[in-house]
N, C-alpha and C. Protein backbone atom coordinates (compact mmCIF):
# COMPACT_ATOMS: atom_id res chain seq x y z
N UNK A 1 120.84 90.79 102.92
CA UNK A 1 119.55 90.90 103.55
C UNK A 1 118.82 92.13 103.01
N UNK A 2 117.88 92.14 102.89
CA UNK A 2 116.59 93.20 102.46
C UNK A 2 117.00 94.46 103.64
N UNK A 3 116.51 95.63 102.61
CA UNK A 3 116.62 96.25 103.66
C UNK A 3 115.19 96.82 104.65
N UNK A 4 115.29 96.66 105.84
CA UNK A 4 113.72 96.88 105.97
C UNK A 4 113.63 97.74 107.42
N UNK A 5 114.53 98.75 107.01
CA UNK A 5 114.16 99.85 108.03
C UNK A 5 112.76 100.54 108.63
N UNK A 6 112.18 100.58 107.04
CA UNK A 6 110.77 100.93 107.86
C UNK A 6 110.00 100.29 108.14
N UNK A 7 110.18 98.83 108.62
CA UNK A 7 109.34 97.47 108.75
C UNK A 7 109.92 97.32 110.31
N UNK A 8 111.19 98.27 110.55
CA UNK A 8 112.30 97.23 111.92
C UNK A 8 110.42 97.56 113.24
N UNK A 9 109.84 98.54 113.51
CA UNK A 9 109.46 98.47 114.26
C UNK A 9 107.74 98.33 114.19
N UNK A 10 107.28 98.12 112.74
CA UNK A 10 105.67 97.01 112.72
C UNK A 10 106.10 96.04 113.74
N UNK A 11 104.80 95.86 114.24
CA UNK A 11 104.69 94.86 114.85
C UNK A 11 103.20 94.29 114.91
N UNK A 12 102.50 92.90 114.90
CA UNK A 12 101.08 92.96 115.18
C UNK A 12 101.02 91.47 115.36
N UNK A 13 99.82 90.63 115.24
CA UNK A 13 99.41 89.47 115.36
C UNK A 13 98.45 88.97 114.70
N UNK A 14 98.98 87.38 114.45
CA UNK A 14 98.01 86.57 113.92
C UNK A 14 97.05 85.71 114.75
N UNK A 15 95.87 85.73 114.18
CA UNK A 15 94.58 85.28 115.20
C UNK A 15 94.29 83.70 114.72
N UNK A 16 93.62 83.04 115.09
CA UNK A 16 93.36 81.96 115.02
C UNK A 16 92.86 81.73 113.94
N UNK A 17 92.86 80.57 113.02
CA UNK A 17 92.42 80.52 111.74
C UNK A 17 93.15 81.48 110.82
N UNK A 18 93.70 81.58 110.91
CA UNK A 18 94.46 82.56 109.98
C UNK A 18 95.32 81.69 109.23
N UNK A 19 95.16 81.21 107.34
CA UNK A 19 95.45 80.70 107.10
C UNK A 19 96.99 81.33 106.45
N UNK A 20 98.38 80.78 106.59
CA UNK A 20 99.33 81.53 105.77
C UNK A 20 99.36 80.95 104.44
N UNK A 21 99.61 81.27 103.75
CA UNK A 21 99.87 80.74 102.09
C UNK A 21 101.14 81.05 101.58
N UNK A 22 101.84 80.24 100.20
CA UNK A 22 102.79 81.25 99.51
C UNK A 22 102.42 81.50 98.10
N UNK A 23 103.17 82.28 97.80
CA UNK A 23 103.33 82.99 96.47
C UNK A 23 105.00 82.67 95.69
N UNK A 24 104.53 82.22 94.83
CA UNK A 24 105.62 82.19 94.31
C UNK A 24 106.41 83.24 93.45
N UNK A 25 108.22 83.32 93.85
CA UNK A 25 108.65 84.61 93.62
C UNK A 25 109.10 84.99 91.91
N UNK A 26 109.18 85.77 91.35
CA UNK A 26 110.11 85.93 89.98
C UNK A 26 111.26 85.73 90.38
N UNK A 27 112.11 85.07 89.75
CA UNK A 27 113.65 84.56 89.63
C UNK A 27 114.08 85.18 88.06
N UNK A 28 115.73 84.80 88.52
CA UNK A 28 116.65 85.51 86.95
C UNK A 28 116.34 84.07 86.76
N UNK A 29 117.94 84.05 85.54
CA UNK A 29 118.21 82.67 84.88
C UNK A 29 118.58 81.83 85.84
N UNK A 30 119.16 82.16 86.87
CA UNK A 30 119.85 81.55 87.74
C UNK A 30 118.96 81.16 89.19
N UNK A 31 117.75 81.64 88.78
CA UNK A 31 116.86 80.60 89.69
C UNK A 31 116.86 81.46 91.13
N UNK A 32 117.00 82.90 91.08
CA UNK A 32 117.47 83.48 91.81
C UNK A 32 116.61 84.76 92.35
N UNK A 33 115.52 84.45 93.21
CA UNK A 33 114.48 85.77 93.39
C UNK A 33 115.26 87.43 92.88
N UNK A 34 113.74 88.03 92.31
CA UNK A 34 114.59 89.45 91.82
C UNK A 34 113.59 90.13 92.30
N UNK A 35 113.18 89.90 93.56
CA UNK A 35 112.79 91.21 94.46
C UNK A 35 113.08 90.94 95.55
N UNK A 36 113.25 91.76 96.30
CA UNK A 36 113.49 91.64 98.18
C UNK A 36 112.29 91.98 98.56
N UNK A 37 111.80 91.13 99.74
CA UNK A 37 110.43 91.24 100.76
C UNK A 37 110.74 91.23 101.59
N UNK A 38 110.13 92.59 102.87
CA UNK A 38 110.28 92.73 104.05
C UNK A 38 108.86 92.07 104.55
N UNK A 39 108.71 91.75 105.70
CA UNK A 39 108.13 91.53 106.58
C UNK A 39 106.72 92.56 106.57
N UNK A 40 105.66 92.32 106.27
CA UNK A 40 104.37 93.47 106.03
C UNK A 40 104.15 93.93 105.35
N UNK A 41 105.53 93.48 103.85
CA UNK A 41 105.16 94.25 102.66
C UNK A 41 103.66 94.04 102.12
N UNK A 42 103.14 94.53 101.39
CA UNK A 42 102.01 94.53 100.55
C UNK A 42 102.09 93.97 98.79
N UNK A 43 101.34 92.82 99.20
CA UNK A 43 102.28 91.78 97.95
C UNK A 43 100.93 92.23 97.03
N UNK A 44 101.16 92.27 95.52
CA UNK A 44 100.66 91.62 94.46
C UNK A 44 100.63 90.39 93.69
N UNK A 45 99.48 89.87 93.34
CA UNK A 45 99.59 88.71 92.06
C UNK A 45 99.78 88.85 90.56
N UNK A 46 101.14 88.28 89.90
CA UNK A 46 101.20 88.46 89.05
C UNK A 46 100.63 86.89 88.21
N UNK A 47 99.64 87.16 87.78
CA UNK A 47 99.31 85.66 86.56
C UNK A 47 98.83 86.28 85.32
N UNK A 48 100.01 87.01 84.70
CA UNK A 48 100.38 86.68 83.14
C UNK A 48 100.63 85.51 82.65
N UNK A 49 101.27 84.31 83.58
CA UNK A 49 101.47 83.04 82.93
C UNK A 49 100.38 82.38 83.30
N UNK A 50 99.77 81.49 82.35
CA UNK A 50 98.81 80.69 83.05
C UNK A 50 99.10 79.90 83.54
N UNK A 51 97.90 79.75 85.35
CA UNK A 51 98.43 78.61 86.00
C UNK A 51 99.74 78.88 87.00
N UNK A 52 100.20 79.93 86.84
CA UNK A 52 101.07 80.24 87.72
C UNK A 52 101.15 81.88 88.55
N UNK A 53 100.95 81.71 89.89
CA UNK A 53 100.66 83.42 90.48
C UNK A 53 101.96 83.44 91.49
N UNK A 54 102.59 84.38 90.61
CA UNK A 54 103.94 85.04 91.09
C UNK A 54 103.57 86.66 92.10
N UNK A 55 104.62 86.35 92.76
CA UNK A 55 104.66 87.65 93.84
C UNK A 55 105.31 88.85 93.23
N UNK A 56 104.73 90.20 93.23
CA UNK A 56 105.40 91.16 93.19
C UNK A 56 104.82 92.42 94.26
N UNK A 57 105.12 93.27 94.43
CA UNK A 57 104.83 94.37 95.11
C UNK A 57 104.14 95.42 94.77
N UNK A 58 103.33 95.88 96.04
CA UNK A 58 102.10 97.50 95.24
C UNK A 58 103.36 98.04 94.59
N UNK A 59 104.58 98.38 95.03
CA UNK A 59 104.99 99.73 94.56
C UNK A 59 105.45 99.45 93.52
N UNK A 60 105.41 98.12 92.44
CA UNK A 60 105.39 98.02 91.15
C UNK A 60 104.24 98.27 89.92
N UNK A 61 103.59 98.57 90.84
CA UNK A 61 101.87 98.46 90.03
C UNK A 61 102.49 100.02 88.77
N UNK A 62 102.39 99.78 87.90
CA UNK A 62 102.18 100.46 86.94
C UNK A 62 101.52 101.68 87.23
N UNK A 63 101.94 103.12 87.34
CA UNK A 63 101.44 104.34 87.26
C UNK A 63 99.92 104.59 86.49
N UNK A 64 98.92 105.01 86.60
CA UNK A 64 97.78 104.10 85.73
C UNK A 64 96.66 105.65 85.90
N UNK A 65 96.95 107.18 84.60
CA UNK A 65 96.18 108.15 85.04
C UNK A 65 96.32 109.06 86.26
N UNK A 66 96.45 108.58 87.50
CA UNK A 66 96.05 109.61 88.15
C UNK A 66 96.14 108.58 89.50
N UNK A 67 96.44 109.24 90.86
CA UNK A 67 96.56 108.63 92.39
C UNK A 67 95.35 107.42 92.69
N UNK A 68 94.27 107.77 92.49
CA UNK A 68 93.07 106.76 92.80
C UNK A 68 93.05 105.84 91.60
N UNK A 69 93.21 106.05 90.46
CA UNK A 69 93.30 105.04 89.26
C UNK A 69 94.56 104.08 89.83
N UNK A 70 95.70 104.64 89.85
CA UNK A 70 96.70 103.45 90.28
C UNK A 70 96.47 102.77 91.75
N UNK A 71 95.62 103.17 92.71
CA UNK A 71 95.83 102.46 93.89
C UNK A 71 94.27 101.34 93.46
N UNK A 72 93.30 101.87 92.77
CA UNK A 72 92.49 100.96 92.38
C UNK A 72 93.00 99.46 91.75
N UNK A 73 93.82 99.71 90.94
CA UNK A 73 94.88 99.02 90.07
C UNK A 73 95.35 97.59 90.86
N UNK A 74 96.23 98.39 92.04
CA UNK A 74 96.61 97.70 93.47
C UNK A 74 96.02 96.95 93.93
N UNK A 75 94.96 97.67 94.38
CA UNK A 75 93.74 96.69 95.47
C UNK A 75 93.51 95.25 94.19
N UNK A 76 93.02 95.47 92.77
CA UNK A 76 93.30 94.33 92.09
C UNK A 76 93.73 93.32 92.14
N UNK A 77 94.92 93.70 92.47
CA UNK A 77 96.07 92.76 92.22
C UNK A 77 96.53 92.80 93.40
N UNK A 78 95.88 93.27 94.92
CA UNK A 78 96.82 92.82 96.06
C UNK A 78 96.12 91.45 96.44
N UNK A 79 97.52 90.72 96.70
CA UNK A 79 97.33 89.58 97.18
C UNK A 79 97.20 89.35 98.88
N UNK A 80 97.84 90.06 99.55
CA UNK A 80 98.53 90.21 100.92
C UNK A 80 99.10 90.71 101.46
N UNK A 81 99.67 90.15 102.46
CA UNK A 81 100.66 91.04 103.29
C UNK A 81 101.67 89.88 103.30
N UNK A 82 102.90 90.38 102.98
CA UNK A 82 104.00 89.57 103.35
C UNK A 82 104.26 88.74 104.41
N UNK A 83 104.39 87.71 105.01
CA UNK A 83 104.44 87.23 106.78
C UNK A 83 105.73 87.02 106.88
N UNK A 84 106.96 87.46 105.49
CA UNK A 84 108.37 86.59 105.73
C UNK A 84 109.19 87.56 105.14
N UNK A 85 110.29 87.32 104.51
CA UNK A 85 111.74 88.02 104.10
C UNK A 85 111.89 87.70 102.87
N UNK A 86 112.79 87.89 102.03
CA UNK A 86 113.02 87.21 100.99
C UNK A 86 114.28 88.08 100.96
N UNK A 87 115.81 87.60 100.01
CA UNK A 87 116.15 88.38 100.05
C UNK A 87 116.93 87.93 98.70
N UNK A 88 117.67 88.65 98.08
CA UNK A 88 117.39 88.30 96.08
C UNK A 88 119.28 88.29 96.00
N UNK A 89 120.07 87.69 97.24
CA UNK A 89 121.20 87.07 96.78
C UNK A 89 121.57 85.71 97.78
N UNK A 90 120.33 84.88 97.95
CA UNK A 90 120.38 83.76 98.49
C UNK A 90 119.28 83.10 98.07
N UNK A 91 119.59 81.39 98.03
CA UNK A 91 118.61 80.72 97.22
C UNK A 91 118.61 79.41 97.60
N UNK A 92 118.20 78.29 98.29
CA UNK A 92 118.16 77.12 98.24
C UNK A 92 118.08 76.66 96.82
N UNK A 93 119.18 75.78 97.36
CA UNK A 93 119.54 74.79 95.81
C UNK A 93 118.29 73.80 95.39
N UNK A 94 117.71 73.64 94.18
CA UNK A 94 116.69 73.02 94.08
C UNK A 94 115.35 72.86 94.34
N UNK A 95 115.21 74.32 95.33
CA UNK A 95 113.82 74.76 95.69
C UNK A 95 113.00 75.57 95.44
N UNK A 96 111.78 75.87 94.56
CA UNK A 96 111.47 76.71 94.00
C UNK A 96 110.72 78.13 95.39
N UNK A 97 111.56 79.10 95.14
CA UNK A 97 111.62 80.41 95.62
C UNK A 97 110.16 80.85 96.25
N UNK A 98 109.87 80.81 97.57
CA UNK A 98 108.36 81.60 97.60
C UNK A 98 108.29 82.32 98.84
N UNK A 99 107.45 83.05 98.58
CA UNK A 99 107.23 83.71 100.08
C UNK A 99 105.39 83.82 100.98
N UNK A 100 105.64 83.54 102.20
CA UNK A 100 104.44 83.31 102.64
C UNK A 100 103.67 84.57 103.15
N UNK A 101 102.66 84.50 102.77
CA UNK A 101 101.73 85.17 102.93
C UNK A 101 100.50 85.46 103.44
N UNK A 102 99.60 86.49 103.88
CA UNK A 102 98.47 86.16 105.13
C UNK A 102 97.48 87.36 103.84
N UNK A 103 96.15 86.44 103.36
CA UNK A 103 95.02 86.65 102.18
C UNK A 103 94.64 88.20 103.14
N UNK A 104 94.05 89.20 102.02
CA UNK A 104 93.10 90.12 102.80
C UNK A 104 91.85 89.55 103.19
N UNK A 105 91.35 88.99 104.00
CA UNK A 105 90.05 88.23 104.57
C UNK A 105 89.44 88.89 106.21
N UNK A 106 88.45 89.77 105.61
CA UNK A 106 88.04 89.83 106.97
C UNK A 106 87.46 89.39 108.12
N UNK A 107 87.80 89.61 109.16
CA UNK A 107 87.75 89.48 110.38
C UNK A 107 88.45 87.98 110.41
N UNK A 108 89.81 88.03 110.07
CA UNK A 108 90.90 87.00 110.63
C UNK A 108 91.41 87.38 111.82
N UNK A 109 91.60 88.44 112.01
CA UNK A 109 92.17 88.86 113.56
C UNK A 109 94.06 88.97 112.97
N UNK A 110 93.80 89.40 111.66
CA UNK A 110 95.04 89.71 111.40
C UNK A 110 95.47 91.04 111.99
N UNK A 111 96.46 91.81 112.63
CA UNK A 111 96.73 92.94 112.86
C UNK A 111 98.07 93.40 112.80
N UNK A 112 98.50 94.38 111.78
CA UNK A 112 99.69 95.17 112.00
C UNK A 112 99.48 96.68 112.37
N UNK A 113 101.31 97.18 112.65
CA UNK A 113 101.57 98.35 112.55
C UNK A 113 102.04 98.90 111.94
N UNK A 114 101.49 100.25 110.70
CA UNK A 114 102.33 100.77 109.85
C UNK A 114 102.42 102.17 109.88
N UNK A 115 103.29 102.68 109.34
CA UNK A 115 103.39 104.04 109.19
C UNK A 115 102.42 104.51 108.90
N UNK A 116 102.19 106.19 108.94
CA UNK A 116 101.33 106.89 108.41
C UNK A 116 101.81 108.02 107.30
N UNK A 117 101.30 108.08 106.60
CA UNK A 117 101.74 109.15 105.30
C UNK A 117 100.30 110.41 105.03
N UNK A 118 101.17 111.05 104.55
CA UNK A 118 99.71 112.45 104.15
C UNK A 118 99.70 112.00 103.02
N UNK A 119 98.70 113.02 102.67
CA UNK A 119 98.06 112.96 100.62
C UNK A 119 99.89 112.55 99.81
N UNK A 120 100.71 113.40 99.96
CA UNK A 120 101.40 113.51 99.42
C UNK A 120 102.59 112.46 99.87
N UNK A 121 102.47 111.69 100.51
CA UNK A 121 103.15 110.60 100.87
C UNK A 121 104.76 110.69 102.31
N UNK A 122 104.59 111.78 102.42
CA UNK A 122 105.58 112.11 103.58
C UNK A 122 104.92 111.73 104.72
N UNK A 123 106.19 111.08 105.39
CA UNK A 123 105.67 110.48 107.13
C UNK A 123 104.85 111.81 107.37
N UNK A 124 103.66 111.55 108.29
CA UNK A 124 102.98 112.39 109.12
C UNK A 124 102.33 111.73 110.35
N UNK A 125 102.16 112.50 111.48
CA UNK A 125 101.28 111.46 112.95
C UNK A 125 100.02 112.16 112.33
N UNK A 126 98.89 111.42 113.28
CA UNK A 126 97.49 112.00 113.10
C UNK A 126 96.84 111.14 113.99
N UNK A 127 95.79 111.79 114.18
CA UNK A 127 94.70 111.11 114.61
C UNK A 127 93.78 110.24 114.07
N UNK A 128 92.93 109.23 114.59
CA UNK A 128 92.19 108.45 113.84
C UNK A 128 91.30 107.74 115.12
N UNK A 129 89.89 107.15 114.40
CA UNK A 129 89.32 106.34 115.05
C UNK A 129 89.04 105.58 114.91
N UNK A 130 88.74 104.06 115.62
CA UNK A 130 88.46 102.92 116.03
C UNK A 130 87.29 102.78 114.13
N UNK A 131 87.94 101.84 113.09
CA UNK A 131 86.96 101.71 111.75
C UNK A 131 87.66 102.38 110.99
N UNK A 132 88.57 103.91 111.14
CA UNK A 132 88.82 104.57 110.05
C UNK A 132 89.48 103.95 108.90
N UNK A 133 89.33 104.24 107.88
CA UNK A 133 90.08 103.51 106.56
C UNK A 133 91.59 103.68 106.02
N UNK A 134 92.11 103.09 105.61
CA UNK A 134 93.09 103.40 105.20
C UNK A 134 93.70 102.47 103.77
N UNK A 135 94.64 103.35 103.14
CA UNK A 135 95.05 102.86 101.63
C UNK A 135 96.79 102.67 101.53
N UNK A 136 97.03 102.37 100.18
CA UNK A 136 98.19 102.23 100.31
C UNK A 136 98.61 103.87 99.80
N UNK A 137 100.08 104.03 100.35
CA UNK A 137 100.27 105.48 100.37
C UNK A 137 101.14 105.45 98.94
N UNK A 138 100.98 106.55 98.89
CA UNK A 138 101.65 107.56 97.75
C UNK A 138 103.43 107.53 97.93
N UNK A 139 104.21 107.28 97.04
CA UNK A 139 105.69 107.27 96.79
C UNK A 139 106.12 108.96 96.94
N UNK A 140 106.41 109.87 97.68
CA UNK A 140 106.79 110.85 97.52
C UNK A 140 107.84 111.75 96.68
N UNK A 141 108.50 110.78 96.04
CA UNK A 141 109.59 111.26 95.08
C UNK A 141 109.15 110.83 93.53
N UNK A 142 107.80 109.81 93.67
CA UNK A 142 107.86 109.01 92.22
C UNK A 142 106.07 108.96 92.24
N UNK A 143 105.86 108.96 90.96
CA UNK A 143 104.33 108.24 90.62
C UNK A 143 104.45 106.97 90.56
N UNK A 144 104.30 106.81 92.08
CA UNK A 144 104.36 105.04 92.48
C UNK A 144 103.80 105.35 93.69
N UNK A 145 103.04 103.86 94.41
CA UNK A 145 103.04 103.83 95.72
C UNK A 145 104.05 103.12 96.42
N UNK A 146 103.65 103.00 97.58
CA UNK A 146 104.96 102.62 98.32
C UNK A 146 104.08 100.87 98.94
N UNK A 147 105.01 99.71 99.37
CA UNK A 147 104.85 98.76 99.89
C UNK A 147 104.99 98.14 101.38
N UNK A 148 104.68 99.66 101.76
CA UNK A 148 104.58 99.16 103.72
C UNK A 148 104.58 100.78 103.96
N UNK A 149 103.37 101.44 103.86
CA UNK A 149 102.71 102.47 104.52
C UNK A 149 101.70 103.12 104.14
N UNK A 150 100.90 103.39 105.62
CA UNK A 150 99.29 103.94 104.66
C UNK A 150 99.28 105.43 104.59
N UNK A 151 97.90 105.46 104.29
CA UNK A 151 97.43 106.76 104.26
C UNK A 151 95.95 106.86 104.36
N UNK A 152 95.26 107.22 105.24
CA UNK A 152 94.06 107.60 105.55
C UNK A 152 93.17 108.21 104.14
N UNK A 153 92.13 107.21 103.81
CA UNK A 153 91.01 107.48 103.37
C UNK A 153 89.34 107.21 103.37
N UNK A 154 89.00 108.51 102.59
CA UNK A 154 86.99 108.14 102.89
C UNK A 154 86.56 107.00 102.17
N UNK A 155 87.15 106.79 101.23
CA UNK A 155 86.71 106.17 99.97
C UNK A 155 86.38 104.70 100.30
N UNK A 156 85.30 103.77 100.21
CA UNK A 156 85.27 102.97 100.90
C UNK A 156 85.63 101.56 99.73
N UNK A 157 85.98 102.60 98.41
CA UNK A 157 86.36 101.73 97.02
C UNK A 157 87.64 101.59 96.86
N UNK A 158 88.84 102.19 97.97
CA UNK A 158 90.09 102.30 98.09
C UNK A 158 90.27 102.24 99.12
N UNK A 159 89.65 101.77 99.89
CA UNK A 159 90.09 100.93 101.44
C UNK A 159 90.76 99.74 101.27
N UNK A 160 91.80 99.33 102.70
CA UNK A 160 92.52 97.96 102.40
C UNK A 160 92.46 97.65 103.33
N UNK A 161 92.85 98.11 104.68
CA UNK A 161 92.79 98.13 106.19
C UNK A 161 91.92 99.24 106.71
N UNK A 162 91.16 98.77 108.17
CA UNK A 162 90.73 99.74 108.94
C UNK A 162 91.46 99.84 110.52
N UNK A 163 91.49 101.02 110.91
CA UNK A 163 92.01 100.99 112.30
C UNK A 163 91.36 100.29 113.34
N UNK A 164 92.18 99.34 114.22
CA UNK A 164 91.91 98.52 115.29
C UNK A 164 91.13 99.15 116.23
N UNK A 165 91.85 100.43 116.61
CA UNK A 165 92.06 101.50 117.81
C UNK A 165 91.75 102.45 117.45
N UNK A 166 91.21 103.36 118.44
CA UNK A 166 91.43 105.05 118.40
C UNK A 166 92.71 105.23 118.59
N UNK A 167 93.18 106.80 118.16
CA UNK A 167 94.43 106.82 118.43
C UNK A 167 94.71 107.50 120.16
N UNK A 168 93.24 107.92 120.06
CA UNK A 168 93.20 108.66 121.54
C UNK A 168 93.46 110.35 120.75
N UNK A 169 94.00 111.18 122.28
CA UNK A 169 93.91 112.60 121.74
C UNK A 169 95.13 112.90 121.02
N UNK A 170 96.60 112.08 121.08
CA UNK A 170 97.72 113.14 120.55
C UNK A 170 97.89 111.98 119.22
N UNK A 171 98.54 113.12 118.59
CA UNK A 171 98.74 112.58 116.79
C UNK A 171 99.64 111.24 117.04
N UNK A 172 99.40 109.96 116.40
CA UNK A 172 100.37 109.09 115.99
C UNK A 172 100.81 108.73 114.82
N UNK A 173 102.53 108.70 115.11
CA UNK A 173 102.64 108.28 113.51
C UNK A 173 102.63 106.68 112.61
N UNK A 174 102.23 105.85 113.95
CA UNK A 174 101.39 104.39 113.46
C UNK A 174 99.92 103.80 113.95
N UNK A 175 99.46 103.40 112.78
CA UNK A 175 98.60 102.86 112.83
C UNK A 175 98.10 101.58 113.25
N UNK A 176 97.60 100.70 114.01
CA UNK A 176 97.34 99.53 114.13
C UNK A 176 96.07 99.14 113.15
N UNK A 177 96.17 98.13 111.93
CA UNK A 177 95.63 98.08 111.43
C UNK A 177 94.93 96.34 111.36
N UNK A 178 93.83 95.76 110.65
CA UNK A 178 93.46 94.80 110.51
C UNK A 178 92.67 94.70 108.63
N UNK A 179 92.80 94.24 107.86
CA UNK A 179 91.76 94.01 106.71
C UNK A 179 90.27 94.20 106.75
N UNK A 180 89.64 95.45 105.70
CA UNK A 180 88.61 95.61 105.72
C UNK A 180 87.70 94.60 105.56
């Protein structure tokens, strides 16, 4: 099974009309997904092949210049939010590998909960209000981002989600979020 400690306690809801979709996954030779998906990850589209859009993850996006160049990169190529599991040493025999997914489309009444990260990508609580923006966060050990946690920004060209809620007066360290 995937490991998805920092997914065990997201939680949010899907609203009506909310269409799910899948993506289909990269496999080895053996027909055998070669990534694990948690539940809220933040999927990318890969269509290098034509005619075919494979799933991979922000925190594969290629390092690209500088923090806002690579999350621009992201938003590109994000496809979604994960709605399922995947896990890359189990496989139905004869079925091609996918995982379902919920489009960034606003005002679906999509809503999760994710962590919060500073500039520099370490958990932090904070405050926020009801619209504020938020991006995908920064990898703290690597020039990468990460695939299930934000980070508060102005930028309205590196927005992905905005906050549901105020947080009220004391710092939190999740966000309830919905697609800009």
């Amino acid at each position: 099974m995937p490991q998805c400690k920092d997914c065990q306690y997201q939680n949010g809801r899907l609203g009506s009309g909310i269409n799910v979709e899948h993506l289909t996954l990269p496999v080895d030779g053996d027909g055998v997904p070669t990534i694990e998906i948690c539940p809220g990850d933040f999927l990318t589209k890969d269509t290098a092949t034509t005619g075919v859009t494979k799933a991979g993850l922000v925190e594969d996006v290629t390092w690209n210049t500088d923090l806002d160049t690579t999350r621009g990169d992201a938003i590109a190529a994000f496809a979604g939010v994960a709605y399922g599991e995947v896990e890359t040493d189990a496989c139905i025999a004869g079925q091609e590998p996918t995982v379902p997914y919920v489009r960034p489309e606003p005002n679906l009444l999509f809503r999760r909960s994710y962590l919060l990260t500073d500039a520099t990508g370490a958990e932090t609580a904070a405050t926020y209000q009801q619209g504020d923006l938020f991006t995908f966060s920064k990898d703290p050990s690597a020039n990468a981002l990460l695939a299930h946690k934000l980070t508060p920004t102005a930028d309205v060209n590196l927005a992905v989600f905005k906050a549901v809620e105020d947080s009220g007066p004391d710092a939190k360290s999740r966000v309830m979020v919905e697609f800009v």
